[in-house]
N, C-alpha and C. Protein backbone atom coordinates (compact mmCIF):
# COMPACT_ATOMS: atom_id res chain seq x y z
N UNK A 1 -6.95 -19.31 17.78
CA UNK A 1 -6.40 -17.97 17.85
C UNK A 1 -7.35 -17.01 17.15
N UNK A 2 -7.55 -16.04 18.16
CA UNK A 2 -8.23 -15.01 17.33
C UNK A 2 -7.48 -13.75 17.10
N UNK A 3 -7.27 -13.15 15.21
CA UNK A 3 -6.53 -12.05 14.86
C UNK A 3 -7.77 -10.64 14.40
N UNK A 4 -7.26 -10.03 14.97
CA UNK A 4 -8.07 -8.25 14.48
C UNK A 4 -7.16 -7.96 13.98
N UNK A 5 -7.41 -7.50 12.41
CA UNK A 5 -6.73 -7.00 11.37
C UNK A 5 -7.42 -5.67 11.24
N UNK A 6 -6.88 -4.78 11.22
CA UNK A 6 -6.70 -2.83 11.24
C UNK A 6 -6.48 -2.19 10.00
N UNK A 7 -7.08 -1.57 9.47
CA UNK A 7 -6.66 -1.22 8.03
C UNK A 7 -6.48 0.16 8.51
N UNK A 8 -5.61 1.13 9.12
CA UNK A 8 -6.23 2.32 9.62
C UNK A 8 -6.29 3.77 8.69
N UNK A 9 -7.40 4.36 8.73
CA UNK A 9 -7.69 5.91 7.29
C UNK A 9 -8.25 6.67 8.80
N UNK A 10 -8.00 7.83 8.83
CA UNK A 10 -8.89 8.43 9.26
C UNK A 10 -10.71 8.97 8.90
N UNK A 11 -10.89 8.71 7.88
CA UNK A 11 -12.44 8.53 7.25
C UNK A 11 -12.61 7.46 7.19
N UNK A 12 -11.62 6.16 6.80
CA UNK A 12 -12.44 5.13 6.98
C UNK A 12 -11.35 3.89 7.58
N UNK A 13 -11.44 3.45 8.34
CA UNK A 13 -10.74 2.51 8.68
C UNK A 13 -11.15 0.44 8.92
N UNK A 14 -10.81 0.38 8.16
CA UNK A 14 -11.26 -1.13 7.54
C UNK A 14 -11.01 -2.18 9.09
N UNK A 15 -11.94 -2.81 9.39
CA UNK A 15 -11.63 -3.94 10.47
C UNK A 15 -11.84 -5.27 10.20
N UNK A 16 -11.17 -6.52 10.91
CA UNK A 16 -12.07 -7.28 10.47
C UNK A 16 -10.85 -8.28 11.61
N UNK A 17 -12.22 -9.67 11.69
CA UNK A 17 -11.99 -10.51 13.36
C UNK A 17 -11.94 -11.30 12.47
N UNK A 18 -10.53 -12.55 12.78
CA UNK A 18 -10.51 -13.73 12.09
C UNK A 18 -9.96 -14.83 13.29
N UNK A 19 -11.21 -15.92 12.84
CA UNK A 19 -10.46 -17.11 13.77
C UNK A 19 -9.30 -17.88 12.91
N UNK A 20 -8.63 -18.73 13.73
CA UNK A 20 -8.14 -19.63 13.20
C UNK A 20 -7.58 -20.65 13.99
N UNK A 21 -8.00 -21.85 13.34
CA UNK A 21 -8.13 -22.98 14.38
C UNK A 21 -7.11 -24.37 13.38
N UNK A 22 -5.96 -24.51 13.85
CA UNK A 22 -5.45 -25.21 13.10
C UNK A 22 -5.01 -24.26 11.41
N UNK A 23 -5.08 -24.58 10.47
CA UNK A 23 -5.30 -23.77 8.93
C UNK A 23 -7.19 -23.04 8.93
N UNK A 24 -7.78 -23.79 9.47
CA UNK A 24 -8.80 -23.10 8.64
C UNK A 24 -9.19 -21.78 9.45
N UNK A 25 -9.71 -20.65 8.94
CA UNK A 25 -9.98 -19.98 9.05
C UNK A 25 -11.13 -19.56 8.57
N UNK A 26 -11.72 -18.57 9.29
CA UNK A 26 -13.16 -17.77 9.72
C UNK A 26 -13.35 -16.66 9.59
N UNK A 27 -14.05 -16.12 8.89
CA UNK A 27 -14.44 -14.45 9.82
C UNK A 27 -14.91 -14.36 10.68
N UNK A 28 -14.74 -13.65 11.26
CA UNK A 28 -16.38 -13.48 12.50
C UNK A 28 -16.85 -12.36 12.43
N UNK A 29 -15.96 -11.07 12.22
CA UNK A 29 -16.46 -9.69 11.91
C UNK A 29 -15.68 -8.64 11.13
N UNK A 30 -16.70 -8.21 10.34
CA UNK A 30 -15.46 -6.96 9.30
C UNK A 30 -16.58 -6.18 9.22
N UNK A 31 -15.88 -5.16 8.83
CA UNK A 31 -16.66 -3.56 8.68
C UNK A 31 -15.56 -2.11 8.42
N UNK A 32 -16.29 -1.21 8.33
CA UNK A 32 -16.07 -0.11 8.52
C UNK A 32 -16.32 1.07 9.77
N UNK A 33 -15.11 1.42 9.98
CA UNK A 33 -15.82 2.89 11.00
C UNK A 33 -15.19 3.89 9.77
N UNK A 34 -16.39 5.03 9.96
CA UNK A 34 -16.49 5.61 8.46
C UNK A 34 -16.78 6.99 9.84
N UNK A 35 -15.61 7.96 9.10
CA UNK A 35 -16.16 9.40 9.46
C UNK A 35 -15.76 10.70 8.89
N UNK A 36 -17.14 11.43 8.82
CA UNK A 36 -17.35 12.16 7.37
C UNK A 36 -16.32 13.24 7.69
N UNK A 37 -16.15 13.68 6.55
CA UNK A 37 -15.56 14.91 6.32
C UNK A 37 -15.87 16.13 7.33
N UNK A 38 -17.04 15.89 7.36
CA UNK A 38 -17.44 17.37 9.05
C UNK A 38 -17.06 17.15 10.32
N UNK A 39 -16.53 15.97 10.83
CA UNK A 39 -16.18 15.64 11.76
C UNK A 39 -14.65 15.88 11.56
N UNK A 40 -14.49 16.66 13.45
CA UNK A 40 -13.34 17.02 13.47
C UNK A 40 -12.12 15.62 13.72
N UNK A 41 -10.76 16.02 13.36
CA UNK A 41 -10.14 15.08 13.59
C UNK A 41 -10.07 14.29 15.34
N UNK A 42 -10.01 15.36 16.70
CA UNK A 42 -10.20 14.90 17.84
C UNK A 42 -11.51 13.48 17.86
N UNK A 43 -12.48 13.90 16.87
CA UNK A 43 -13.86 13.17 17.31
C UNK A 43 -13.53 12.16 16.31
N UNK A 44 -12.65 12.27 15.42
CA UNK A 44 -12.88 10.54 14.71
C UNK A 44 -11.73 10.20 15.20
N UNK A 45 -10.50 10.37 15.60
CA UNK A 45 -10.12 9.58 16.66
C UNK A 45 -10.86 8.44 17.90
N UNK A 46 -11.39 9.29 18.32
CA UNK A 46 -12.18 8.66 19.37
C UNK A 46 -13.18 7.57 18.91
N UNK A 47 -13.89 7.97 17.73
CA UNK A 47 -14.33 6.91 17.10
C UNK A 47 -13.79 6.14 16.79
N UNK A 48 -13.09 5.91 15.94
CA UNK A 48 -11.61 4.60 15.75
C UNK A 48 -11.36 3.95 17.20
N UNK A 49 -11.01 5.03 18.04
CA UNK A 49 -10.47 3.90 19.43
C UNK A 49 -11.65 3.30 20.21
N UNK A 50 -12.60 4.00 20.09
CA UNK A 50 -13.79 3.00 20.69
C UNK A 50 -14.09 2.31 20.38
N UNK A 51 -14.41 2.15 18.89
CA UNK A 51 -14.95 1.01 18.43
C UNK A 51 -13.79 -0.50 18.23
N UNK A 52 -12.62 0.08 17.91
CA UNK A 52 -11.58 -0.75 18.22
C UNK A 52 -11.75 -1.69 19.45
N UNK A 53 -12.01 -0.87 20.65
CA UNK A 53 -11.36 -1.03 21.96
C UNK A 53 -12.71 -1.68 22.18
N UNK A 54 -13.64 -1.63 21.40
CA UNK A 54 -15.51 -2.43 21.69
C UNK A 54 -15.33 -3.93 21.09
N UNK A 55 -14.44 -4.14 19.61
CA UNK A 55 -13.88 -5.05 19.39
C UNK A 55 -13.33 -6.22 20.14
N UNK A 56 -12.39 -5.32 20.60
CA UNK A 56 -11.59 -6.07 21.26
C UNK A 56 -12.14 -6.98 22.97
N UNK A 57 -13.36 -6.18 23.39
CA UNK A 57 -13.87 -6.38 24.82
C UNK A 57 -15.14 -7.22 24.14
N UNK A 58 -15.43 -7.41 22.88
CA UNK A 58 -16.32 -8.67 22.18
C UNK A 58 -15.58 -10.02 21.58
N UNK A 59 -14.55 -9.46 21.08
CA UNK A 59 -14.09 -10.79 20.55
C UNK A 59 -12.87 -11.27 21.25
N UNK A 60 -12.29 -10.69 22.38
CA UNK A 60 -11.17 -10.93 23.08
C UNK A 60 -9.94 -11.40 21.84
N UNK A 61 -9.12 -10.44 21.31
CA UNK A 61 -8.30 -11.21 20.02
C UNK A 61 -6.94 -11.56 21.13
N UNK A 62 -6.57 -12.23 19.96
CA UNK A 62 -4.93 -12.92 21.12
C UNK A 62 -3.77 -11.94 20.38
N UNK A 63 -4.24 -11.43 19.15
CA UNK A 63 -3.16 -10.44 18.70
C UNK A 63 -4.02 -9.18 17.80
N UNK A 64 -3.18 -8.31 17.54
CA UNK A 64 -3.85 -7.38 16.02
C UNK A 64 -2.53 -7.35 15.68
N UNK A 65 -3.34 -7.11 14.20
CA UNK A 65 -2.38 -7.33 12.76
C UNK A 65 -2.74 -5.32 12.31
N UNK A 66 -1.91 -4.71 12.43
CA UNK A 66 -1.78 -3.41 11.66
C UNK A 66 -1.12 -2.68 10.31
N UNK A 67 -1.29 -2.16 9.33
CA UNK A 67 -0.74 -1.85 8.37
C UNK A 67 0.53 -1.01 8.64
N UNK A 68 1.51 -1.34 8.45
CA UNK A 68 2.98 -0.68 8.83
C UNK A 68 2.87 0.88 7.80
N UNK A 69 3.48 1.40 8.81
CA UNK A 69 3.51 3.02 8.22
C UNK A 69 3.84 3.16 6.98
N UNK A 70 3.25 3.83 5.91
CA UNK A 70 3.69 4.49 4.47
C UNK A 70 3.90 5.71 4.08
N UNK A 71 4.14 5.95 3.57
CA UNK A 71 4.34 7.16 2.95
C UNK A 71 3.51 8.03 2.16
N UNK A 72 2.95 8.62 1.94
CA UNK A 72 2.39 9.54 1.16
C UNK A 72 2.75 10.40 0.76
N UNK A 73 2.13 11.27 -0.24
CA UNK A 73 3.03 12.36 -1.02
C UNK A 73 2.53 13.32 -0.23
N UNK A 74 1.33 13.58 0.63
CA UNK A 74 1.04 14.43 1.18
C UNK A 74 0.98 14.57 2.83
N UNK A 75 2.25 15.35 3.53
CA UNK A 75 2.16 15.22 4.73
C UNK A 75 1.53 14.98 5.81
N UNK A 76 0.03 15.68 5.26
CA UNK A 76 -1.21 15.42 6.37
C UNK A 76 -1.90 14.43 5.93
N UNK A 77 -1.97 13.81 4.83
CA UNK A 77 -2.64 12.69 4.52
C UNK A 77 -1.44 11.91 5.66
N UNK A 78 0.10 11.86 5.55
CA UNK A 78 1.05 11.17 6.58
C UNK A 78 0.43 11.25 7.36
N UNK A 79 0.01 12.38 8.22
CA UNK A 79 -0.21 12.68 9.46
C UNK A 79 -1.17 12.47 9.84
N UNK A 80 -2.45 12.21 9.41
CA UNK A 80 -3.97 11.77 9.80
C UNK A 80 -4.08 10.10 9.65
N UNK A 81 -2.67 9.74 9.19
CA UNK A 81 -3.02 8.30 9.14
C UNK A 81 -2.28 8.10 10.34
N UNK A 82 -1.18 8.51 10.76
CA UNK A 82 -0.30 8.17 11.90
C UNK A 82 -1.12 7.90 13.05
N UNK A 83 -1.76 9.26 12.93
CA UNK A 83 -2.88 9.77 14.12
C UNK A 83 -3.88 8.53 13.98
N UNK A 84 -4.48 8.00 12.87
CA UNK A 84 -5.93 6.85 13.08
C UNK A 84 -5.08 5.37 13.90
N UNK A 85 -3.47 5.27 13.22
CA UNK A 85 -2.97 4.42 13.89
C UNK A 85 -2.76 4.17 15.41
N UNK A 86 -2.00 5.86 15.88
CA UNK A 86 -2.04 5.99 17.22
C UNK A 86 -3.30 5.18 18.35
N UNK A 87 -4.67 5.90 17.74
CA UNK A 87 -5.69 5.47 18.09
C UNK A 87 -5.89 4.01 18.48
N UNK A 88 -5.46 3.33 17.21
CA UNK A 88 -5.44 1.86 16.93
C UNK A 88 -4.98 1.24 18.06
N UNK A 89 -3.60 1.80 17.81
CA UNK A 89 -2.55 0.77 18.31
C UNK A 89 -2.99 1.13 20.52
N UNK A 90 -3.40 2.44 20.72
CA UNK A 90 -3.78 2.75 22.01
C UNK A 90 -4.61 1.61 22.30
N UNK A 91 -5.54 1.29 21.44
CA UNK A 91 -6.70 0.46 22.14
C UNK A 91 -6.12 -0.77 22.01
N UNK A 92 -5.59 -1.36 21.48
CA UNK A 92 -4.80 -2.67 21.58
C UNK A 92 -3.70 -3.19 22.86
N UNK A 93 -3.07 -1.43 22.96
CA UNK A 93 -2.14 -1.58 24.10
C UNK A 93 -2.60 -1.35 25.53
N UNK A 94 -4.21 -0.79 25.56
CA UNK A 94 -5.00 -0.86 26.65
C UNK A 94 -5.30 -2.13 27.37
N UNK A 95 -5.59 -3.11 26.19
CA UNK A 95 -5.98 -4.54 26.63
C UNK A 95 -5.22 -5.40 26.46
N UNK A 96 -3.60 -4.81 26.47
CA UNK A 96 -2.59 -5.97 26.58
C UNK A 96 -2.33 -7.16 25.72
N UNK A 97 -2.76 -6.68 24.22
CA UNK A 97 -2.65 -7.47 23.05
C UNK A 97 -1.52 -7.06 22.31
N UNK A 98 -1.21 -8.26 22.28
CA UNK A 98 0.72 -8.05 21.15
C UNK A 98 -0.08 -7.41 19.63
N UNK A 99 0.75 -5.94 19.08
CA UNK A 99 0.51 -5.91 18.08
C UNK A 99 1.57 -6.04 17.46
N UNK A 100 0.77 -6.27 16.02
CA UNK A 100 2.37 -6.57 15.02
C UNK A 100 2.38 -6.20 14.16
N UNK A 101 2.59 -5.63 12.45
CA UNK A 101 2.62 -4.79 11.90
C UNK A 101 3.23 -5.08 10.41
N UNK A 102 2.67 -4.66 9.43
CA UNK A 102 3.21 -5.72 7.97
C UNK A 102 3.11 -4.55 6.89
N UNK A 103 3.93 -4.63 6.02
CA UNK A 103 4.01 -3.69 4.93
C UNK A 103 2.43 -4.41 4.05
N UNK A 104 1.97 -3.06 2.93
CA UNK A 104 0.76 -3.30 2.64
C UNK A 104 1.54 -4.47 1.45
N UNK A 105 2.17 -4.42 0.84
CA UNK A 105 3.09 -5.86 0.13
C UNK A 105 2.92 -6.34 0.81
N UNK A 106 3.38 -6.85 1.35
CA UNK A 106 3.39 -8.60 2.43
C UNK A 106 2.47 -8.66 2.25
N UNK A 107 1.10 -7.80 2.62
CA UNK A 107 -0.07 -8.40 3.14
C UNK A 107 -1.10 -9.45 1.64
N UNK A 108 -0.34 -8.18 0.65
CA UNK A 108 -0.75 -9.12 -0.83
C UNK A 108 -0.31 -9.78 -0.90
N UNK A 109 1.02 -10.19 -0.52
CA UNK A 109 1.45 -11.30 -1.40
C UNK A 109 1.36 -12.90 -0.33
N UNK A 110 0.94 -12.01 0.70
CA UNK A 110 0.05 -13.60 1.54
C UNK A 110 -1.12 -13.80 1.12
N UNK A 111 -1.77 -12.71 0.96
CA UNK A 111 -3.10 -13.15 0.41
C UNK A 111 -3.65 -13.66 -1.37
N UNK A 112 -2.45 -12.55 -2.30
CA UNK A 112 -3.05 -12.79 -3.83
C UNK A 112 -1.64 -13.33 -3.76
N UNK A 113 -0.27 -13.35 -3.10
CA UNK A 113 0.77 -14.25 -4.15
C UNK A 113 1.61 -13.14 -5.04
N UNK A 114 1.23 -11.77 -5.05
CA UNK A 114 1.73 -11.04 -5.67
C UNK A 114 1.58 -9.72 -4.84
N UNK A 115 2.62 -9.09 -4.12
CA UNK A 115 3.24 -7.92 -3.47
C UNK A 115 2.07 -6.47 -4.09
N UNK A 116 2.10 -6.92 -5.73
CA UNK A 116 1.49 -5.42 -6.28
C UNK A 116 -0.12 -6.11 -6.82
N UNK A 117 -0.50 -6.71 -6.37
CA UNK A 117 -2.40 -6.89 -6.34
C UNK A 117 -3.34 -5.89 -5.76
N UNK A 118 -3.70 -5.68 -6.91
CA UNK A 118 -4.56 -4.35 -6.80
C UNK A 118 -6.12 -4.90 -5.57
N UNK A 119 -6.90 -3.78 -5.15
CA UNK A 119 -7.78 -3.74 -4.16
C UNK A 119 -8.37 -4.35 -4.72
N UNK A 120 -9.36 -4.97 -5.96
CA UNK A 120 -10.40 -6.21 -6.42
C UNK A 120 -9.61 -7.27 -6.45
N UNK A 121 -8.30 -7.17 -6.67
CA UNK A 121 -7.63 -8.92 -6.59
C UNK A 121 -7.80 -9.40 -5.08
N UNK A 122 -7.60 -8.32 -4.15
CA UNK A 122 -7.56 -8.81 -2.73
C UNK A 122 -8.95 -8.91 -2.24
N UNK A 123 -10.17 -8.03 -3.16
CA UNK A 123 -11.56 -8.30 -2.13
C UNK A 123 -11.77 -9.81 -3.06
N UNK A 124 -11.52 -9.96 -4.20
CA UNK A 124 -11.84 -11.59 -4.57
C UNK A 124 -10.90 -12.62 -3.70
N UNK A 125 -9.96 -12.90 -3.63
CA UNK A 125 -8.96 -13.70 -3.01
C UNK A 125 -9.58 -13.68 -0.88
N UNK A 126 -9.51 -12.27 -0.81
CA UNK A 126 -10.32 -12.80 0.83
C UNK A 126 -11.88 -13.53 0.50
N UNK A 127 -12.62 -12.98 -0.05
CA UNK A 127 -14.13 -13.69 -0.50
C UNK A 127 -13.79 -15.22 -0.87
N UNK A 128 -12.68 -15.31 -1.48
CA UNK A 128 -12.72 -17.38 -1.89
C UNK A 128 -11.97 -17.87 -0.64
N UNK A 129 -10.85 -17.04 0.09
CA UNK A 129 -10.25 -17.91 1.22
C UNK A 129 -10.91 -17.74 2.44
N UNK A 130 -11.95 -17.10 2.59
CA UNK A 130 -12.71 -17.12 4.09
C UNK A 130 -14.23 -17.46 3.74
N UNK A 131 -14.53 -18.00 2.18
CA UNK A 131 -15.51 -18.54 1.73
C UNK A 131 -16.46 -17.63 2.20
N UNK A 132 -16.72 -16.38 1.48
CA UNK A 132 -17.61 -15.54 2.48
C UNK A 132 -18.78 -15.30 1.04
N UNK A 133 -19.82 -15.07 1.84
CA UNK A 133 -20.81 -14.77 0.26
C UNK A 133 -21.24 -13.68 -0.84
N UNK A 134 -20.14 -12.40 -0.01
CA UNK A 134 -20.41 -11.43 -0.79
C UNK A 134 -18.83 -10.63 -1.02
N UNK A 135 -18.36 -9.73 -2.04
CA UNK A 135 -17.03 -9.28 -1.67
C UNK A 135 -17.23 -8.22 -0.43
N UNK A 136 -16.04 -8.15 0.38
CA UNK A 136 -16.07 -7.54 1.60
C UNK A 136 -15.52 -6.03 1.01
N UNK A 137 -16.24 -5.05 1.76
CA UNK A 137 -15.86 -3.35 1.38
C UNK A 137 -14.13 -3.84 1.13
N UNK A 138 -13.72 -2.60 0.30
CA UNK A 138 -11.94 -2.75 0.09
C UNK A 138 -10.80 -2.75 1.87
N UNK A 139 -11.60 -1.50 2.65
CA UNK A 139 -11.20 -1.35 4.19
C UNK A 139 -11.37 -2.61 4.61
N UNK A 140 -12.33 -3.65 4.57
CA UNK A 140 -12.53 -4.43 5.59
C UNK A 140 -11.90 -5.61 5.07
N UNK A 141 -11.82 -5.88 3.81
CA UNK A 141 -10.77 -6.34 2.66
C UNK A 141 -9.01 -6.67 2.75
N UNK A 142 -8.72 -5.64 3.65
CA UNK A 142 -7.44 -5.11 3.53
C UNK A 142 -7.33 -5.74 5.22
N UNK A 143 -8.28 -4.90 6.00
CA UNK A 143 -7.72 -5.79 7.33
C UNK A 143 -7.96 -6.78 7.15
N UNK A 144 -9.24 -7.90 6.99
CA UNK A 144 -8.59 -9.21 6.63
C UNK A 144 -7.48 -9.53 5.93
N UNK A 145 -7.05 -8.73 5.37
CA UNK A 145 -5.66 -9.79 4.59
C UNK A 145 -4.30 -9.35 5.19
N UNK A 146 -4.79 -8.27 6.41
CA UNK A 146 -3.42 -7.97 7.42
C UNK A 146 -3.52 -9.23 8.64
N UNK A 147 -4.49 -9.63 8.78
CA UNK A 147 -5.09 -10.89 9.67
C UNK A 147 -4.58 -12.21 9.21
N UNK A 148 -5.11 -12.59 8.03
CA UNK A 148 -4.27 -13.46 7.34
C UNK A 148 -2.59 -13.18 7.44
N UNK A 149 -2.09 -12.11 6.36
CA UNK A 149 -0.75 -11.99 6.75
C UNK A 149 -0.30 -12.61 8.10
N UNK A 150 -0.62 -12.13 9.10
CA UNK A 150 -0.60 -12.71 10.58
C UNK A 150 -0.41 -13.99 10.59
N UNK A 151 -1.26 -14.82 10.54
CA UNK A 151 -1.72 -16.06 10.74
C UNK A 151 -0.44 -16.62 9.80
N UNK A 152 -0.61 -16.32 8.58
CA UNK A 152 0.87 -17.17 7.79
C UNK A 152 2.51 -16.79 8.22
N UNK A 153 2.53 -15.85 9.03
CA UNK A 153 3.82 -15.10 9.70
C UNK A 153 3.80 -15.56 10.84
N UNK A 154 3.34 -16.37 11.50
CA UNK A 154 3.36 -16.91 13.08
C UNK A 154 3.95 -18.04 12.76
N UNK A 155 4.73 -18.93 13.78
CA UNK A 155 5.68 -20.41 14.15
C UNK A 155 6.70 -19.89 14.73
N UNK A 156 7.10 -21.22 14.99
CA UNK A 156 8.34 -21.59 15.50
C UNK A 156 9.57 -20.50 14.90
N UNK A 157 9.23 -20.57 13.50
CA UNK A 157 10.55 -19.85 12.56
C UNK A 157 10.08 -18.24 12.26
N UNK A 158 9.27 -18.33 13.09
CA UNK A 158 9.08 -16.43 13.00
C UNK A 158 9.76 -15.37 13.27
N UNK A 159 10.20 -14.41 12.88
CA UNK A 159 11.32 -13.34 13.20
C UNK A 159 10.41 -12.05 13.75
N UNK A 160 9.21 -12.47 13.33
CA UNK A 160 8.15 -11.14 14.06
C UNK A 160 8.08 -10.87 15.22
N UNK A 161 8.37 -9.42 15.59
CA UNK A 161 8.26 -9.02 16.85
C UNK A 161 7.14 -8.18 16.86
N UNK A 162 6.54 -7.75 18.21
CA UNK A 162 5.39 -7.26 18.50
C UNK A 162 5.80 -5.41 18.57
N UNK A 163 4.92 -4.45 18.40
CA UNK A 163 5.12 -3.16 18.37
C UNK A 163 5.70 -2.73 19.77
């Protein structure tokens, strides 16, 4: 099974491709799409969904894992994340991939064991469980451990439904 985990920001949105074959698990790709402050919101949209949707037509995933909506104190910070999600979730639903969707808790406490693990507990904890050789940016950090989340939320006894 292959999971694309989505961290979505509108400046920066964290990605990252995980196999998993039986328990063990892989990376195959994480990164950033990063866009600056001068760029209008229409054009980093489009960036987010392309490169998403370039993802997805390279690594063919069987699902994506997305960060479930939050809250912010500031409406348009709400609203520019909704919008990087929209993006997201478009290119996923272009190529007919179940998405599914996890509070940023869950995603710690599959990965560090603890709901409130701060961003270095989670870039150490993905770096020792995908045995990788360097810590991964915090964005690309975070979608791996929405990927993971995934992977430990799938069976028989799953209550997860797709977006």
């Amino acid at each position: 099974m292959i999971i694309l985990g989505v961290d979505t920001s509108l400046r920066s949105t964290g990605y990252g491709v995980l196999e998993l074959e039986g328990s063990k698990m892989k990376a195959l790709d994480m990164g950033n799409i990063k866009n600056p402050q001068t760029r209008k919101v229409s054009e980093c949209l489009k960036a987010i969904h392309d490169k998403i949707a370039a993802l997805i037509e390279t690594y063919e995933p069987d699902v994506m894992s997305v960060e479930e909506v939050i809250y912010a104190k500031n409406a348009l910070t709400t609203l520019a994340l909704g919008q990087a999600r929209g993006a997201v979730i478009l290119a996923g639903v272009n190529a007919n991939i179940p998405i599914y969707e996890y509070e940023p808790r869950r995603m710690k406490k599959a990965v560090c064991g603890n709901g409130l693990a701060e961003k270095a507990q989670i870039q150490r904890m993905i770096k020792t469980l995908l045995n990788l050789s360097e810590l991964p940016q915090n964005d690309a950090a975070d979608a791996l451990g929405l990927a993971i989340c995934h992977a430990h939320s799938r069976g028989p006894l799953s209550k997860e439904e797709p977006l």
